[in-house]
C-alpha atoms as a PDB file:
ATOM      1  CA  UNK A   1     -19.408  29.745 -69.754  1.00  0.00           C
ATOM      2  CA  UNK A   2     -22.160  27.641 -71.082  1.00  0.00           C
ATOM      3  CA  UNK A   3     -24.711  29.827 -70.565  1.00  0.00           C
ATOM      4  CA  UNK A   4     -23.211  32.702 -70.213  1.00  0.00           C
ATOM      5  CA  UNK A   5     -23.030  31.597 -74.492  1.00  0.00           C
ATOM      6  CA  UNK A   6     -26.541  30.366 -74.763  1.00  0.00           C
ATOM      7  CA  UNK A   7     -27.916  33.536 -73.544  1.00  0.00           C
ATOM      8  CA  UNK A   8     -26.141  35.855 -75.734  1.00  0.00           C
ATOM      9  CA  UNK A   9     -26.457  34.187 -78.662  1.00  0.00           C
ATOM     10  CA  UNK A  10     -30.170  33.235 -77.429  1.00  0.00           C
ATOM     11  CA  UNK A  11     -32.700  36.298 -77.053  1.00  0.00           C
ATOM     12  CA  UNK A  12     -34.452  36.639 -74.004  1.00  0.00           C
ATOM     13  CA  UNK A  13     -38.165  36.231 -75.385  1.00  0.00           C
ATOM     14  CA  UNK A  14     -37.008  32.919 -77.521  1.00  0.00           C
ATOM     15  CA  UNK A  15     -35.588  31.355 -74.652  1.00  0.00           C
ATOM     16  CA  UNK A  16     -38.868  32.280 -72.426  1.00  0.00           C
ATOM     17  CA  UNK A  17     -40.822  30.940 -75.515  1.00  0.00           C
ATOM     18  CA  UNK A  18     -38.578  27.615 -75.658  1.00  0.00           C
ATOM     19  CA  UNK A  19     -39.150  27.158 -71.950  1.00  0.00           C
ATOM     20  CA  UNK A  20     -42.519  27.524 -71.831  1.00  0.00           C
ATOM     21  CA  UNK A  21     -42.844  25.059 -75.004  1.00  0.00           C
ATOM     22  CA  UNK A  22     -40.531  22.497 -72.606  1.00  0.00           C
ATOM     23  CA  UNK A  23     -43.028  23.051 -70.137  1.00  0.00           C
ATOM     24  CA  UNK A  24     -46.469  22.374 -71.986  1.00  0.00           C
ATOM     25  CA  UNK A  25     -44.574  19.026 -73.230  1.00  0.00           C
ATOM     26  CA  UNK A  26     -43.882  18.012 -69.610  1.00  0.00           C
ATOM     27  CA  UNK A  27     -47.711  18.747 -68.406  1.00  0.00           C
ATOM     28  CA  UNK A  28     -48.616  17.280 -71.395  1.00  0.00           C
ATOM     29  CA  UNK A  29     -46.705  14.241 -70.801  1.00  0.00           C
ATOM     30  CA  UNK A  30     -47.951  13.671 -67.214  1.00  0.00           C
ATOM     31  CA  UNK A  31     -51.448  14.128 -67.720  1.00  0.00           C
ATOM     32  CA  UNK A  32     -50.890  11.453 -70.658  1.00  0.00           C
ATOM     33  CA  UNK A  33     -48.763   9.265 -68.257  1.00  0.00           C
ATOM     34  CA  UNK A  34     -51.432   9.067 -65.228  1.00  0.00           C
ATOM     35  CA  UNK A  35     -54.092   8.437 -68.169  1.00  0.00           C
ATOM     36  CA  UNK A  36     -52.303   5.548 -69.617  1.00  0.00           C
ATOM     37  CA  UNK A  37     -51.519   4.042 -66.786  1.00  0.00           C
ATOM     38  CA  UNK A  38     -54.539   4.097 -65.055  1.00  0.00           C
ATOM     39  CA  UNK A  39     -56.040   2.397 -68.063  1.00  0.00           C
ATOM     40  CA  UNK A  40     -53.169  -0.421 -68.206  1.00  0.00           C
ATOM     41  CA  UNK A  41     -54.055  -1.047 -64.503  1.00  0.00           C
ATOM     42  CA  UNK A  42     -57.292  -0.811 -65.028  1.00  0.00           C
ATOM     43  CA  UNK A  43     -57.106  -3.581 -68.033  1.00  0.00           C
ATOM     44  CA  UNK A  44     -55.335  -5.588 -65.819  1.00  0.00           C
ATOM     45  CA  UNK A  45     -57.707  -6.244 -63.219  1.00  0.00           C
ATOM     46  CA  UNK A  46     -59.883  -6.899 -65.857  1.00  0.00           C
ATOM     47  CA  UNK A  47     -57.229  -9.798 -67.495  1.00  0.00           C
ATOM     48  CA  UNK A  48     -56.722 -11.264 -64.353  1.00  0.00           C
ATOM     49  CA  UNK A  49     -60.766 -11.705 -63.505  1.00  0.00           C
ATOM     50  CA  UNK A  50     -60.735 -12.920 -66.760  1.00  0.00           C
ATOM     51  CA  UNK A  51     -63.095 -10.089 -68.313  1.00  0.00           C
ATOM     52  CA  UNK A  52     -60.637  -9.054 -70.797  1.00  0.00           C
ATOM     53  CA  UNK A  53     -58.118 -10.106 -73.436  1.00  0.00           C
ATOM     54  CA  UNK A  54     -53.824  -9.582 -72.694  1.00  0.00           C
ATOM     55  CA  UNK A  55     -53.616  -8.332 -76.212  1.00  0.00           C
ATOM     56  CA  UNK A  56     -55.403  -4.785 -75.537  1.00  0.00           C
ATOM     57  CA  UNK A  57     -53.115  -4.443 -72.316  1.00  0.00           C
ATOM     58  CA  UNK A  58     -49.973  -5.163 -74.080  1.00  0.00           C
ATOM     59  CA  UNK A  59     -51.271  -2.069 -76.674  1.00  0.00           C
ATOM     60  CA  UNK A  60     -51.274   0.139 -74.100  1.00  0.00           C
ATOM     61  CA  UNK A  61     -48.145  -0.785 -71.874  1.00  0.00           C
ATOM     62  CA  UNK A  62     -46.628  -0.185 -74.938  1.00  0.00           C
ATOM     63  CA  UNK A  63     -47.963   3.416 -75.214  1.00  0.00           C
ATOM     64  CA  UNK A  64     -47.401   4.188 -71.739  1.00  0.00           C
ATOM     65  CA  UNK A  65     -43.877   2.257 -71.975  1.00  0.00           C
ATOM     66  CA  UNK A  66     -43.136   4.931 -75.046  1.00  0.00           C
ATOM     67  CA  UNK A  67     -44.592   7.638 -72.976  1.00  0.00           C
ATOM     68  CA  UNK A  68     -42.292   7.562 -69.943  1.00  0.00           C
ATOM     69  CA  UNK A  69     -39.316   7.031 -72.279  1.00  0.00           C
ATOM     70  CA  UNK A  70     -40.529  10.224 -74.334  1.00  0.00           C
ATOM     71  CA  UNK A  71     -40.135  11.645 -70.981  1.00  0.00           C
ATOM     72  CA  UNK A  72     -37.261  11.350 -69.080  1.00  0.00           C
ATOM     73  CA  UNK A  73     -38.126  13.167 -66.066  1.00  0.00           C
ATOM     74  CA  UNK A  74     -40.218   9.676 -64.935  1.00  0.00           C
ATOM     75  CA  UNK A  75     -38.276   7.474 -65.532  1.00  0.00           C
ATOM     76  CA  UNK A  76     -35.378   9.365 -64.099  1.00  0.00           C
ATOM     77  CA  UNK A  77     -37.181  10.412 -61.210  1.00  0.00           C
ATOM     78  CA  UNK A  78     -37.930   7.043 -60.657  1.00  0.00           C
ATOM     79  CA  UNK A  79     -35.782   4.755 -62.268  1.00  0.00           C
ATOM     80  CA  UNK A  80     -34.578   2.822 -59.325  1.00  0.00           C
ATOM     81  CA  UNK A  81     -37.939   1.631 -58.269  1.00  0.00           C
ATOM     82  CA  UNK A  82     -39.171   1.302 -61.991  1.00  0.00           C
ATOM     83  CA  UNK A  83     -35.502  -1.273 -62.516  1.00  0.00           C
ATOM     84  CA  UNK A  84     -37.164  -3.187 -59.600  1.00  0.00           C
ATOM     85  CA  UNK A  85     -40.324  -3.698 -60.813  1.00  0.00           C
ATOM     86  CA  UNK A  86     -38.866  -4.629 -64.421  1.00  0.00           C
ATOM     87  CA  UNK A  87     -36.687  -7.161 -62.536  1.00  0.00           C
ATOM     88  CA  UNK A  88     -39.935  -8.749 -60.867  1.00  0.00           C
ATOM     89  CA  UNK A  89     -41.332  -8.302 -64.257  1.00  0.00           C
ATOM     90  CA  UNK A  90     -38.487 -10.722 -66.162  1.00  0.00           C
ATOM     91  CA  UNK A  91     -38.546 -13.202 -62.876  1.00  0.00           C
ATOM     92  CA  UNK A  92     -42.219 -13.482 -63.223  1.00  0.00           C
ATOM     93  CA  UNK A  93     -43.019 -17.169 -63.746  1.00  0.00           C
ATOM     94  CA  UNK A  94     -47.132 -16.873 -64.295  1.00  0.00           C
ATOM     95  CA  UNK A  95     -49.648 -14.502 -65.708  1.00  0.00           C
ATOM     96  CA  UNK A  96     -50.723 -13.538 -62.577  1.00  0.00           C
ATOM     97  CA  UNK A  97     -47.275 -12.588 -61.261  1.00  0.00           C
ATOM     98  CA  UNK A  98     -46.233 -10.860 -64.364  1.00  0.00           C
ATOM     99  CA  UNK A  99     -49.372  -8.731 -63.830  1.00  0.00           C
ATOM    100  CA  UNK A 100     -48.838  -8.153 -60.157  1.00  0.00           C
ATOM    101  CA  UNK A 101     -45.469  -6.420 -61.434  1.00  0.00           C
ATOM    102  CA  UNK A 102     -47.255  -4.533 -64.104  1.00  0.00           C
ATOM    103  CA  UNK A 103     -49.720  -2.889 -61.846  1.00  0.00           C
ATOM    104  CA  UNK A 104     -47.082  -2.079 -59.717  1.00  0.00           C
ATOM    105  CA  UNK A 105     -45.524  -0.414 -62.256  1.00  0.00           C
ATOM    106  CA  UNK A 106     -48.402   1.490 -63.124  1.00  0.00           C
ATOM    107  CA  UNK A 107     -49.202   2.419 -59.429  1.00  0.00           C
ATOM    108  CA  UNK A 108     -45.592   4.083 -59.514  1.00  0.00           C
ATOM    109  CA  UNK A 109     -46.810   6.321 -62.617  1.00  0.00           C
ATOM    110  CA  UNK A 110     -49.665   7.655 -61.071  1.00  0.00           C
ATOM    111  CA  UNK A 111     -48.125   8.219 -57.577  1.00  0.00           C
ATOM    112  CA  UNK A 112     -45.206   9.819 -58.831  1.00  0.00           C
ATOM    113  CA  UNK A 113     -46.727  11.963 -61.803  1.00  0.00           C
ATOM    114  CA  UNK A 114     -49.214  12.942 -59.070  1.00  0.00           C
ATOM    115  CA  UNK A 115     -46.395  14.289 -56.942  1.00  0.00           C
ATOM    116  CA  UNK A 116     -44.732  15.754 -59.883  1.00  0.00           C
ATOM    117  CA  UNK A 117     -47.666  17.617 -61.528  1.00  0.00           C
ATOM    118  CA  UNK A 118     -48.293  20.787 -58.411  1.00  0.00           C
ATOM    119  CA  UNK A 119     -44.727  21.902 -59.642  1.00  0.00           C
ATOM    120  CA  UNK A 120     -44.977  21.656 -63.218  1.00  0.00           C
ATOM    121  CA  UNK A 121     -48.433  23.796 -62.959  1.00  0.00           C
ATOM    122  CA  UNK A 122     -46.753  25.964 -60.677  1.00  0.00           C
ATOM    123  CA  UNK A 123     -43.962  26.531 -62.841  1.00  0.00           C
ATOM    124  CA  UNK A 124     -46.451  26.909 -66.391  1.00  0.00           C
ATOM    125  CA  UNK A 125     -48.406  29.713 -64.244  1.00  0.00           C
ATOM    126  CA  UNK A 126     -45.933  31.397 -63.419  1.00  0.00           C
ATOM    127  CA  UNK A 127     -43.586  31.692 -66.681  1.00  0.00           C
ATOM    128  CA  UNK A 128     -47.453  32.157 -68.302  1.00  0.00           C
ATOM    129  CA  UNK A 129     -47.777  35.413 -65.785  1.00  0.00           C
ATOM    130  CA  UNK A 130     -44.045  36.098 -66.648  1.00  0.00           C
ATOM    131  CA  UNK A 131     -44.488  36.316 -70.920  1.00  0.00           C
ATOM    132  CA  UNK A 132     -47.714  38.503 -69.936  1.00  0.00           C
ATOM    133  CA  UNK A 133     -45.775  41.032 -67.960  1.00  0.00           C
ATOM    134  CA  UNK A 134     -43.430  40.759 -70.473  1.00  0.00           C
ATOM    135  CA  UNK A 135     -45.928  41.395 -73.540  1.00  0.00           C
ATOM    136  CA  UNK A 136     -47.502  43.814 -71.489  1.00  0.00           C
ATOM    137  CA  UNK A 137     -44.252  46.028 -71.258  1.00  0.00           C
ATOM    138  CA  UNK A 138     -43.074  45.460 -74.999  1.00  0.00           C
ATOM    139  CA  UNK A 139     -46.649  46.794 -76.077  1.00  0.00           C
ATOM    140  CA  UNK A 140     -46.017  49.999 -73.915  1.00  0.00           C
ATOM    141  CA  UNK A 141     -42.759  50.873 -75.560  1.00  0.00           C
ATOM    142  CA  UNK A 142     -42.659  53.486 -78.515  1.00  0.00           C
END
């Protein structure tokens, strides 16, 4: 019933536009997760060696933090694994633990927006080749 209602009332070219917009976000969004967090762990190291200030690293957890919540698909995806690491996170006594819990946090970004990413691509390619065969049949109509 539910989308028997969304398509009729929706036309067909909208909701291909609409899904490809979704789409874009979601790539968007990944390639913007994996950066973040491969600075944050990257700032880490450097805060635990000493090289670097916490202050900068809180910035940017707090980008990527806003990031995967922007996204639900993450933190869905993984949100059993990400409510352990937030546990170590709040049990973390010392610096050095509460950064050993951040980088694992940040390792579990990467891997999974790294597994998610082949699909998503797949999936803009293909609705891409879709609107073209599309556009390519509306421009042959009279």
């Amino acid at each position: 019933m539910l989308f028997q209602s969304v398509f009729s009332s929706t036309d067909k070219n909208a909701r291909l536009k609409l899904l490809q917009k979704a789409l874009n976000d979601i790539n968007e969004t990944l390639h913007a997760s994996t950066s973040l967090a491969k600075q944050c762990h990257e700032l880490a190291i450097k805060v635990e060696k000493g090289q670097a200030d916490l202050a900068p690293l809180s910035m940017k957890e707090a980008e990527l933090t806003k990031q995967i919540k922007t996204s639900n698909f993450i933190s869905i995806a993984v949100q059993h694994e990400i409510r352990n690491v937030l546990r170590l996170n709040e049990n973390a006594t010392t610096l050095k633990q509460n950064l050993g819990a951040s980088k694992l946090l940040y390792k579990l970004v990467m891997q999974e927006t790294k597994k998610m990413q082949p699909y998503v691509t797949k999936s803009v390619d293909a609705l891409e080749a879709l609107l073209a065969y599309q556009h390519g049949l509306d421009s042959t109509v009279p």
